[in-house]
C-alpha atoms as a PDB file:
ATOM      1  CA  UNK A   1      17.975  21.106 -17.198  1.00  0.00           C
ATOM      2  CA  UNK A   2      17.823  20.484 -13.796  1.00  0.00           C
ATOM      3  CA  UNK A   3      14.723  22.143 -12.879  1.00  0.00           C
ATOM      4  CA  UNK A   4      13.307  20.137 -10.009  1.00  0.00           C
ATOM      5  CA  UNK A   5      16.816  20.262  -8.034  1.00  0.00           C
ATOM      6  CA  UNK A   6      16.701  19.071  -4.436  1.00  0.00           C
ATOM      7  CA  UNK A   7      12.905  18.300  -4.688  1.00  0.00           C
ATOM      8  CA  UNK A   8      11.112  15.837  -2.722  1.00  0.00           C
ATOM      9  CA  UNK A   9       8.877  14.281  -5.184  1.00  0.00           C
ATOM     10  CA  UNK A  10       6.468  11.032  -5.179  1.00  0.00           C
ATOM     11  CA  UNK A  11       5.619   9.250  -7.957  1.00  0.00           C
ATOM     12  CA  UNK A  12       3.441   6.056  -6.508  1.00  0.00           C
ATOM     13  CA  UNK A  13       3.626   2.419  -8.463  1.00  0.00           C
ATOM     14  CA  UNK A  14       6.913   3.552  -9.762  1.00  0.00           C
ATOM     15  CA  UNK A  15       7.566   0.395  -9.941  1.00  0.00           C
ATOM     16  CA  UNK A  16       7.255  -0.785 -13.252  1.00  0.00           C
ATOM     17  CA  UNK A  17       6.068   0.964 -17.078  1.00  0.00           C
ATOM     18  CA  UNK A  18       4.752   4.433 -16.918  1.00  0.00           C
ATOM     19  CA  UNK A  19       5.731   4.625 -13.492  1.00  0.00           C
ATOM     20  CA  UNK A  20       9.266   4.430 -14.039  1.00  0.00           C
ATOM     21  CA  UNK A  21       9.670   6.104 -16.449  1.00  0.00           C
ATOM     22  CA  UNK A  22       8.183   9.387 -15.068  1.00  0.00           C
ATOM     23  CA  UNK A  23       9.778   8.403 -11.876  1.00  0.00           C
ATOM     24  CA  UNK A  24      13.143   8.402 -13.684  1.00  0.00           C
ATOM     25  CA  UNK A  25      11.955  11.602 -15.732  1.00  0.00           C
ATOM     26  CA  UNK A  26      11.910  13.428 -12.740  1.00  0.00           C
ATOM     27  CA  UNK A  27      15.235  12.220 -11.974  1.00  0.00           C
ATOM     28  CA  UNK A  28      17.054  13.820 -14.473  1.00  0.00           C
ATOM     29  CA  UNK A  29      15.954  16.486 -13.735  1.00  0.00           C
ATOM     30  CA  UNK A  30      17.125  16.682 -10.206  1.00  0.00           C
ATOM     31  CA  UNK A  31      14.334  15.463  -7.958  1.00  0.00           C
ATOM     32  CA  UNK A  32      14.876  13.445  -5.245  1.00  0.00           C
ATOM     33  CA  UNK A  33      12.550  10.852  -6.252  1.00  0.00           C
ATOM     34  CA  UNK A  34      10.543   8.421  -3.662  1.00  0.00           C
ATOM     35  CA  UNK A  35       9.378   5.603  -5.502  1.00  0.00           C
ATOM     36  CA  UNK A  36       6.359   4.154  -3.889  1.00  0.00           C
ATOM     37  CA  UNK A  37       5.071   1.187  -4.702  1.00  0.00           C
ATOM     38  CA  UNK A  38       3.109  -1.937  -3.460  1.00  0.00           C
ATOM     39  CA  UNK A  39       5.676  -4.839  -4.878  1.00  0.00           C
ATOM     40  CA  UNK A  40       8.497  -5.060  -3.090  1.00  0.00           C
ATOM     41  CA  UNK A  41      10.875  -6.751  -5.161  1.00  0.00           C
ATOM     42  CA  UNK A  42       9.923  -4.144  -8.042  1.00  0.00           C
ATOM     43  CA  UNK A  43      10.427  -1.228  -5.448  1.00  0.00           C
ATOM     44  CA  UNK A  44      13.906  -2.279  -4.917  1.00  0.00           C
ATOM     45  CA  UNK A  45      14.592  -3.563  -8.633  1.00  0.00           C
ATOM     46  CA  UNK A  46      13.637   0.548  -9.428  1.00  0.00           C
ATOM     47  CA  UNK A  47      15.736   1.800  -7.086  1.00  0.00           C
ATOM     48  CA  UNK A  48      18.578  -0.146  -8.132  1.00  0.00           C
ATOM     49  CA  UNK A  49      18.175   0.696 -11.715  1.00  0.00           C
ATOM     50  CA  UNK A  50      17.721   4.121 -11.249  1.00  0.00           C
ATOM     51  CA  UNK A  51      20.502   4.534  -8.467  1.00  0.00           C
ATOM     52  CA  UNK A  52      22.931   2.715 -10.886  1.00  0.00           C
ATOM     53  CA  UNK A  53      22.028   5.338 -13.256  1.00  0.00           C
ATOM     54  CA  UNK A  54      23.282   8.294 -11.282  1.00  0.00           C
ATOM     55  CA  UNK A  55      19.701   9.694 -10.178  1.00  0.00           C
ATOM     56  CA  UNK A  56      18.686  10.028  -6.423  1.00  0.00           C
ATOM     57  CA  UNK A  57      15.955   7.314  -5.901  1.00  0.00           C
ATOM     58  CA  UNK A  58      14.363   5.729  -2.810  1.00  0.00           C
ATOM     59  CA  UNK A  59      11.868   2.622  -2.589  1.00  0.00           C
ATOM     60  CA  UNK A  60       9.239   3.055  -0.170  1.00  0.00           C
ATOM     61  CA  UNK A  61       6.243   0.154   0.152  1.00  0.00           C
ATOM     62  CA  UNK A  62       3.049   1.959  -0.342  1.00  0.00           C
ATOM     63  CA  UNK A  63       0.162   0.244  -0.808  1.00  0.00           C
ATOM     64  CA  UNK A  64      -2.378   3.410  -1.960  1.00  0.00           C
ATOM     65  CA  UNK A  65      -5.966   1.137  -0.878  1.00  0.00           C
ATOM     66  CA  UNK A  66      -4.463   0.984   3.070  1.00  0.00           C
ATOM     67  CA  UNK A  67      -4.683   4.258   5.380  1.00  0.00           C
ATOM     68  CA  UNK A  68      -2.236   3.045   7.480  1.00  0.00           C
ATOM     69  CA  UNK A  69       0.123   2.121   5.232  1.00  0.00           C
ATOM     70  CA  UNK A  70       0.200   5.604   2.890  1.00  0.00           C
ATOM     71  CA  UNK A  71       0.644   7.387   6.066  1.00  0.00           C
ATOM     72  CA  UNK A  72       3.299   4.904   6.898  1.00  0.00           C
ATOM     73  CA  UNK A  73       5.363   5.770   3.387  1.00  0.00           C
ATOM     74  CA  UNK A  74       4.714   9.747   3.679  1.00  0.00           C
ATOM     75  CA  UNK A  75       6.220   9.824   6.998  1.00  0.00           C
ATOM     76  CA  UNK A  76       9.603   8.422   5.252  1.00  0.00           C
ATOM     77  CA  UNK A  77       9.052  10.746   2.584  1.00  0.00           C
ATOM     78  CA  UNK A  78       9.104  13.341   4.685  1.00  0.00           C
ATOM     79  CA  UNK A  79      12.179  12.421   6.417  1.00  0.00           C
ATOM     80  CA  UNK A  80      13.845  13.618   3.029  1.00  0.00           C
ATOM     81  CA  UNK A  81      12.649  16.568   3.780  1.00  0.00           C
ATOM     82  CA  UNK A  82       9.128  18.288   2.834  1.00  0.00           C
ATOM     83  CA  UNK A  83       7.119  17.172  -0.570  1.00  0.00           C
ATOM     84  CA  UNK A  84       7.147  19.334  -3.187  1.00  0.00           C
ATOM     85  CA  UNK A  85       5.930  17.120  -5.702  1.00  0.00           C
ATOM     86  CA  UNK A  86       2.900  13.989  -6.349  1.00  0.00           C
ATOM     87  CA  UNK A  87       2.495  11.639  -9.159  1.00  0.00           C
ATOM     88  CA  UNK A  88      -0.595   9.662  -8.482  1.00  0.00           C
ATOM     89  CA  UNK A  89       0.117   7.668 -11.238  1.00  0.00           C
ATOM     90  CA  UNK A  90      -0.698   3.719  -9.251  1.00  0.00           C
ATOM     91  CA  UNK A  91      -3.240   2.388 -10.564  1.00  0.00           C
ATOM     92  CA  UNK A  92      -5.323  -0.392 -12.387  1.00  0.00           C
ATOM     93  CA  UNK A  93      -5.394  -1.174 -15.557  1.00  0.00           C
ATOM     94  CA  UNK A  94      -3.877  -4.969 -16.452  1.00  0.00           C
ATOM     95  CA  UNK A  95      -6.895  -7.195 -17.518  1.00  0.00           C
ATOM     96  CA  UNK A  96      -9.934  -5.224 -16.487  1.00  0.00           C
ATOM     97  CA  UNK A  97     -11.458  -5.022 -19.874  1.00  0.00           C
ATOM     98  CA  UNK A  98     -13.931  -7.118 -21.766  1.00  0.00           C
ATOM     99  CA  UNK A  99     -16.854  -7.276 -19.778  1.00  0.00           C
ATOM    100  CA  UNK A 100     -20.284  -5.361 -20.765  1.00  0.00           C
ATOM    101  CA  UNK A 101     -21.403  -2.480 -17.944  1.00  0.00           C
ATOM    102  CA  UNK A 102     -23.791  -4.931 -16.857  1.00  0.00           C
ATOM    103  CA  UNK A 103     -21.550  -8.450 -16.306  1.00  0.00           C
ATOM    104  CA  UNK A 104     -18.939  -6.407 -14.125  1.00  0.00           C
ATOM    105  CA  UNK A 105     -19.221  -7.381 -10.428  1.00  0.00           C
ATOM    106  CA  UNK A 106     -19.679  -5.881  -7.735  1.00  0.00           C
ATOM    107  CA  UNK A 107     -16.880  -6.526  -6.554  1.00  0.00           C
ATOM    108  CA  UNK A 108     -14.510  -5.849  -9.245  1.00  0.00           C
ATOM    109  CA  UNK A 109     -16.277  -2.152  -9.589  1.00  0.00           C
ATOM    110  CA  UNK A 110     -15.526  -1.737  -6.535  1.00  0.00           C
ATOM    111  CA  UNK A 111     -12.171  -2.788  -6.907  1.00  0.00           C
ATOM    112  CA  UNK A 112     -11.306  -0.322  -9.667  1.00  0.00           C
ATOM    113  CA  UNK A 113     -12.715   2.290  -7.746  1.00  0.00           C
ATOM    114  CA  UNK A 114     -10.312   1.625  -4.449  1.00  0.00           C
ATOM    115  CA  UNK A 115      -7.314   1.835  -6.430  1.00  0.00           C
ATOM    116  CA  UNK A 116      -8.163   4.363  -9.301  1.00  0.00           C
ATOM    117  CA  UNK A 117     -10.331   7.021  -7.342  1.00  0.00           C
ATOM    118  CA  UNK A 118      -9.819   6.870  -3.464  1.00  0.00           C
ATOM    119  CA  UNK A 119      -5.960   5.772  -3.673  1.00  0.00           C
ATOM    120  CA  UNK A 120      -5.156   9.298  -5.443  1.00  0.00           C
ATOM    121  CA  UNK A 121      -7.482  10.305  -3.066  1.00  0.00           C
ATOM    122  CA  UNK A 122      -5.878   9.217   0.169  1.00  0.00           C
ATOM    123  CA  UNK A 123      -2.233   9.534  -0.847  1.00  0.00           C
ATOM    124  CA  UNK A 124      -3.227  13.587  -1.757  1.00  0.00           C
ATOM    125  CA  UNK A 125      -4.844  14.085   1.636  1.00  0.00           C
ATOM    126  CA  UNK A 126      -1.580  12.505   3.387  1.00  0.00           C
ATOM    127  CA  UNK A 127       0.910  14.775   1.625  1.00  0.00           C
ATOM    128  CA  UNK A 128      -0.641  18.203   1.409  1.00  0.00           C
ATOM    129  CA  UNK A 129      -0.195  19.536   4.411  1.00  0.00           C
ATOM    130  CA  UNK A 130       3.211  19.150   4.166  1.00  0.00           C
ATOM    131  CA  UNK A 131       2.688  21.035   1.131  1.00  0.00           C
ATOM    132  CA  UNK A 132       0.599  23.765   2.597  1.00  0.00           C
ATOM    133  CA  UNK A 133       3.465  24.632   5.174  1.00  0.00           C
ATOM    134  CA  UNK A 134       5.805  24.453   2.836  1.00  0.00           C
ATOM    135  CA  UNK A 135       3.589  27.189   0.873  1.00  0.00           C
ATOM    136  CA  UNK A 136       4.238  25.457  -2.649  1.00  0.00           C
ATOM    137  CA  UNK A 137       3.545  22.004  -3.972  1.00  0.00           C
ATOM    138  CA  UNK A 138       2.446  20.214  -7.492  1.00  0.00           C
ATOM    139  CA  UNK A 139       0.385  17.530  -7.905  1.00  0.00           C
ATOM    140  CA  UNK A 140      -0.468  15.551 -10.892  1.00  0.00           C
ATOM    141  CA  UNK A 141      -2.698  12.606 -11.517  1.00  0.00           C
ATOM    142  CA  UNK A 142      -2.560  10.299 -13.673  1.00  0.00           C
ATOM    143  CA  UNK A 143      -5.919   9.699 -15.612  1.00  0.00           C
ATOM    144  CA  UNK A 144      -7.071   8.512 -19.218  1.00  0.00           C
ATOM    145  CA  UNK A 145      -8.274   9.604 -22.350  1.00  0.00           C
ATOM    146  CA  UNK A 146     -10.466   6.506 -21.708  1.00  0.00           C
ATOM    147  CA  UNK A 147     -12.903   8.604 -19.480  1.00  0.00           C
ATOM    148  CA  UNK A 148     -13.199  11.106 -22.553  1.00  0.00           C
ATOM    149  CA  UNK A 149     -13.883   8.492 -25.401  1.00  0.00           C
ATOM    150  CA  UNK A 150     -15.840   6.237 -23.047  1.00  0.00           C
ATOM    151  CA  UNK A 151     -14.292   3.200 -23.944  1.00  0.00           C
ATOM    152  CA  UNK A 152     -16.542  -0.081 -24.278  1.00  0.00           C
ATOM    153  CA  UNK A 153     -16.379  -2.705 -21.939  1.00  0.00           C
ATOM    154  CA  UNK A 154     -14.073  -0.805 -19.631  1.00  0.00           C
ATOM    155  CA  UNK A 155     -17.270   1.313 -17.856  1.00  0.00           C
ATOM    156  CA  UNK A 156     -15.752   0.625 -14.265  1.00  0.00           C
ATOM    157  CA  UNK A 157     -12.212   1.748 -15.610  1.00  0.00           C
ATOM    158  CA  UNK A 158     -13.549   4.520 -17.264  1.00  0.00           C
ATOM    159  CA  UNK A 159     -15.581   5.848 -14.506  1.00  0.00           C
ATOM    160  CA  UNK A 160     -12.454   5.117 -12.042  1.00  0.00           C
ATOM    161  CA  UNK A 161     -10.518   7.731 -14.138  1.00  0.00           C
ATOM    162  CA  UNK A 162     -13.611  10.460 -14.403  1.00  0.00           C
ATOM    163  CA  UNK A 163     -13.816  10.236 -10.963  1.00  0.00           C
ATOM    164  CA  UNK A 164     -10.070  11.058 -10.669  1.00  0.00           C
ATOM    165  CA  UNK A 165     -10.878  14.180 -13.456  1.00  0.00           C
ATOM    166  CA  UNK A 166     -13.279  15.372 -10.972  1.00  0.00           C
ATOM    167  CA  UNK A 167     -11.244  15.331  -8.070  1.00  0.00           C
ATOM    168  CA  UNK A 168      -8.943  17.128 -10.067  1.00  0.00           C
ATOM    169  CA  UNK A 169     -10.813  20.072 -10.152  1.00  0.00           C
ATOM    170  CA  UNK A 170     -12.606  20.223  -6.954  1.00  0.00           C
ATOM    171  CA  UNK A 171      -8.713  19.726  -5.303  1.00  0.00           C
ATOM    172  CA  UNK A 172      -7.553  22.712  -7.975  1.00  0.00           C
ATOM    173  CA  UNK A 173     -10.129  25.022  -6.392  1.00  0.00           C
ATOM    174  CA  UNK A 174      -9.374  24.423  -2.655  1.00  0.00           C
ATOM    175  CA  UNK A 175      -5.940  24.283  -3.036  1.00  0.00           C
ATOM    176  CA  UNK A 176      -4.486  27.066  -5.200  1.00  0.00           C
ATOM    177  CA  UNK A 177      -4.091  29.892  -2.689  1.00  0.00           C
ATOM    178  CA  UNK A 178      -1.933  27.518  -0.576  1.00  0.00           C
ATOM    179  CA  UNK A 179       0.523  27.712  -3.790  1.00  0.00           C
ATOM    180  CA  UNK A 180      -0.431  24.099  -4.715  1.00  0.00           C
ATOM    181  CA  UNK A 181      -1.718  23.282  -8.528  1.00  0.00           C
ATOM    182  CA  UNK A 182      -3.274  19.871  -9.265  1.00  0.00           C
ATOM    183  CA  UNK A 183      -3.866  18.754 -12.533  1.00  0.00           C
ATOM    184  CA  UNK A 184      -4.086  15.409 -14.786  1.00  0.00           C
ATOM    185  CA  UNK A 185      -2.231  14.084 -17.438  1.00  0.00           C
ATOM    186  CA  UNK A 186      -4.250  11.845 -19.498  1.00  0.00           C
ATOM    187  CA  UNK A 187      -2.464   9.072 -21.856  1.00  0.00           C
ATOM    188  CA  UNK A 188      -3.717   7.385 -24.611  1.00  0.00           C
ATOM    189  CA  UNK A 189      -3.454   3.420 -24.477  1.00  0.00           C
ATOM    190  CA  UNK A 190       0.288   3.014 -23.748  1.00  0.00           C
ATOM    191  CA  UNK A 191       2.595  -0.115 -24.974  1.00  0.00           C
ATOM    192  CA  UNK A 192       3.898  -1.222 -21.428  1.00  0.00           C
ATOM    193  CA  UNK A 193       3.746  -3.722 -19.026  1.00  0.00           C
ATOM    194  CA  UNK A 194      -0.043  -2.843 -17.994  1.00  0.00           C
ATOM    195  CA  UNK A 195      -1.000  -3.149 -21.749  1.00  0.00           C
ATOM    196  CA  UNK A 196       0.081  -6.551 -21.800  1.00  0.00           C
ATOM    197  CA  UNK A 197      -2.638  -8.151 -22.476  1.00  0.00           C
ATOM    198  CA  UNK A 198      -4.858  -5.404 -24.191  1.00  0.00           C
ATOM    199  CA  UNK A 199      -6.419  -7.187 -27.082  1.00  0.00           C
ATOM    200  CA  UNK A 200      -5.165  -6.246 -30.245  1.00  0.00           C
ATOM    201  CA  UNK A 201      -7.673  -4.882 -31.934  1.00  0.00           C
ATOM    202  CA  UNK A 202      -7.999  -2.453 -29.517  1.00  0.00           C
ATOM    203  CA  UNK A 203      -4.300  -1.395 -30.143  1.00  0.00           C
ATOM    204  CA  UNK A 204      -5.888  -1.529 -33.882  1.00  0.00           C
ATOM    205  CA  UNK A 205      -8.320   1.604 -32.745  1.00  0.00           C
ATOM    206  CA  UNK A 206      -6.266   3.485 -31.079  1.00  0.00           C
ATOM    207  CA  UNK A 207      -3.602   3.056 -34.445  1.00  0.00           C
ATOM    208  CA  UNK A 208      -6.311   4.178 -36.607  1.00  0.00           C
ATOM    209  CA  UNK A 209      -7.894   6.433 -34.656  1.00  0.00           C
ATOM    210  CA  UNK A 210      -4.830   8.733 -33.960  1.00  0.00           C
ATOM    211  CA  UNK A 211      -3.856  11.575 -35.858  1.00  0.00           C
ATOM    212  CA  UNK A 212      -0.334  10.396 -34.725  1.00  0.00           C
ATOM    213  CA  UNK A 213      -0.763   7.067 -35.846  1.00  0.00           C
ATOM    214  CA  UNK A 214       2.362   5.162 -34.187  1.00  0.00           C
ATOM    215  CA  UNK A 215       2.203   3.411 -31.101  1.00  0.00           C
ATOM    216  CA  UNK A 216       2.272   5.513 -27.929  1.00  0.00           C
ATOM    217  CA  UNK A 217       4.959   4.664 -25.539  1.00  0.00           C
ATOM    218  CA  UNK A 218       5.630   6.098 -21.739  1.00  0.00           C
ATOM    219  CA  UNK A 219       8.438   8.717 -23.658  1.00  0.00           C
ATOM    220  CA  UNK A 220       5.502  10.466 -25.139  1.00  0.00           C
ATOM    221  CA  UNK A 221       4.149  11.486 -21.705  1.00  0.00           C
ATOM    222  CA  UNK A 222       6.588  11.929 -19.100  1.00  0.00           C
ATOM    223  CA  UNK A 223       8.137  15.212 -20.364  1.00  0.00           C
ATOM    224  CA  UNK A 224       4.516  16.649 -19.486  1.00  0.00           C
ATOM    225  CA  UNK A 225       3.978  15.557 -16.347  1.00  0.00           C
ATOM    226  CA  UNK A 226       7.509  17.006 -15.650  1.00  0.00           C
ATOM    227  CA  UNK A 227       6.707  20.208 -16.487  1.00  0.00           C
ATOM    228  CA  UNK A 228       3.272  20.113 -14.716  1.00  0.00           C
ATOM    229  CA  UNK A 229       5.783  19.607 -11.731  1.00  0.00           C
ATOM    230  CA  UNK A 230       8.068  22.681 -13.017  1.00  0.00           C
ATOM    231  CA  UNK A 231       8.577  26.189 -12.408  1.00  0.00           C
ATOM    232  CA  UNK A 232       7.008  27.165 -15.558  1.00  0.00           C
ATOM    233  CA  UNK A 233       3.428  25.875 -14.991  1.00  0.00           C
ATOM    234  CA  UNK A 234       2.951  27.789 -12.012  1.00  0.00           C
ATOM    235  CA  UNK A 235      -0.465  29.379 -12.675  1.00  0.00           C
ATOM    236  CA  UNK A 236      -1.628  25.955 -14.581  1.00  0.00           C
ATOM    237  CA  UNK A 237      -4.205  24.422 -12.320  1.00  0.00           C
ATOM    238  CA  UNK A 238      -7.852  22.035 -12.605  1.00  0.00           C
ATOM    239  CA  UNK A 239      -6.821  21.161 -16.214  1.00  0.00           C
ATOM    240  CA  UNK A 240      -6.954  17.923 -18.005  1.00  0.00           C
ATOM    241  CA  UNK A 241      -3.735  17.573 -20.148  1.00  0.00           C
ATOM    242  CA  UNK A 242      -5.038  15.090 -23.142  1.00  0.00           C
ATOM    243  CA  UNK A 243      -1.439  13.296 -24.198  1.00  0.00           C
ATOM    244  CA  UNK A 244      -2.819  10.352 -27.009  1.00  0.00           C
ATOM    245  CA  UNK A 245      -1.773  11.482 -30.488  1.00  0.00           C
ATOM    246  CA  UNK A 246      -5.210  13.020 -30.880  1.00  0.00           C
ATOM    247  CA  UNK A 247      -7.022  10.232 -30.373  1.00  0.00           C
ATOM    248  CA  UNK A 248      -9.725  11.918 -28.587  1.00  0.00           C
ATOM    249  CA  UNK A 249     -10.311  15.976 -29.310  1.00  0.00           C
ATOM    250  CA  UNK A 250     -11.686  17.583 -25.980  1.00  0.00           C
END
């Protein structure tokens, strides 16, 4: 059902795994999809794959740590038109774990928090008031049950993503009379490229741990971040969709 027809809607590192496959999600059900993304050649690999399967895509470089450059990509965005739709969904998650709270650098916190917290951060505050003329818009962020189970040796990951919960919120509140909702979607560990080189025994937990017990791939989410985007979750807002197999219980 084609019930984002003709909208103008980011998804950022669309580039690869989750990404993707919301980005081409969103697709099929008639967005006009800008794919931002940081790589280049994976920008225009996207857009070729999901051009050659019949869904209007665009590659734009975004890199979501620069000013300049976000404000760079929404201005192409918006030559499409205004944007209806955000999927803060770039982020970092290959290799970050195994380190105790107290080994973790300063600057890999740091890091983390650049690319987790202030990129959904930044992109947001470049694309809302396009959003706020437009007198409708949906965002949705891309978070983790991770900052609900408190995951060990991930403490800079996990407080990257509770940060992002938070934000959630406190954008929910000052945005919903300007028609805009902004929630987050939060995954359980995910097999994709980012997940790579997630020990296994940590796939092990989350297998155990589930009350779904199969592997979670990016199919499991994307049909709820697309109807976060929809007509029908209109007066949804400031919530924290859990999407893990009931891995964590909030």
């Amino acid at each position: 059902m084609d019930t984002l027809q003709g909208r103008n809607v980011v998804v950022t590192g669309a580039g690869r795994g989750l990404g993707l496959a919301i980005a081409r999600r969103l697709g099929t059900a008639g967005a006009r999809v800008q794919l931002a993304e940081v790589d280049g050649a994976r920008g225009v690999e996207a857009e070729k794959v999901l051009r050659d399967e019949g869904l209007e895509a665009r590659y734009v470089h975004m890199d979501v740590t620069d000013p300049a450059s976000v404000t760079s990509a929404v201005e192409q965005v918006l030559a499409d038109g205004p944007v209806y739709g955000l999927v803060n969904n770039a982020g970092l998650a290959d290799g970050v774990g195994g380190k105790r709270f107290q080994d973790i650098t300063v600057e890999d916190w740091d890091r983390l928090m650049l690319v987790n917290s202030r990129g959904p951060w930044l992109v947001s505050r470049a694309v809302v008031p396009s959003m706020i003329e437009a007198g409708v818009g949906r965002i949705v962020h891309i978070s983790s049950d991770a900052s609900l189970y408190g995951s060990a040796r991930l403490a800079h990951y996990v407080t990257s993503k509770g940060g992002l919960n938070a934000l959630t919120r406190a954008m929910a509140r000052e945005l919903g009379d300007d028609g805009i909702t902004v929630n987050a979607v939060a995954p359980g560990l995910t097999l994709s490229e980012s997940a790579e080189h997630v020990p296994p025994d940590r796939h092990e937990l989350y297998r155990q741990g589930r009350a779904i017990t199969r592997d979670q791939t990016p199919d499991d989410l994307v049909g709820t971040v697309a109807f976060l985007l929809g007509p029908e979750s209109s007066y949804l807002t400031g919530q924290l969709v859990v999407v893990d197999g009931g891995f964590v219980f909030p």
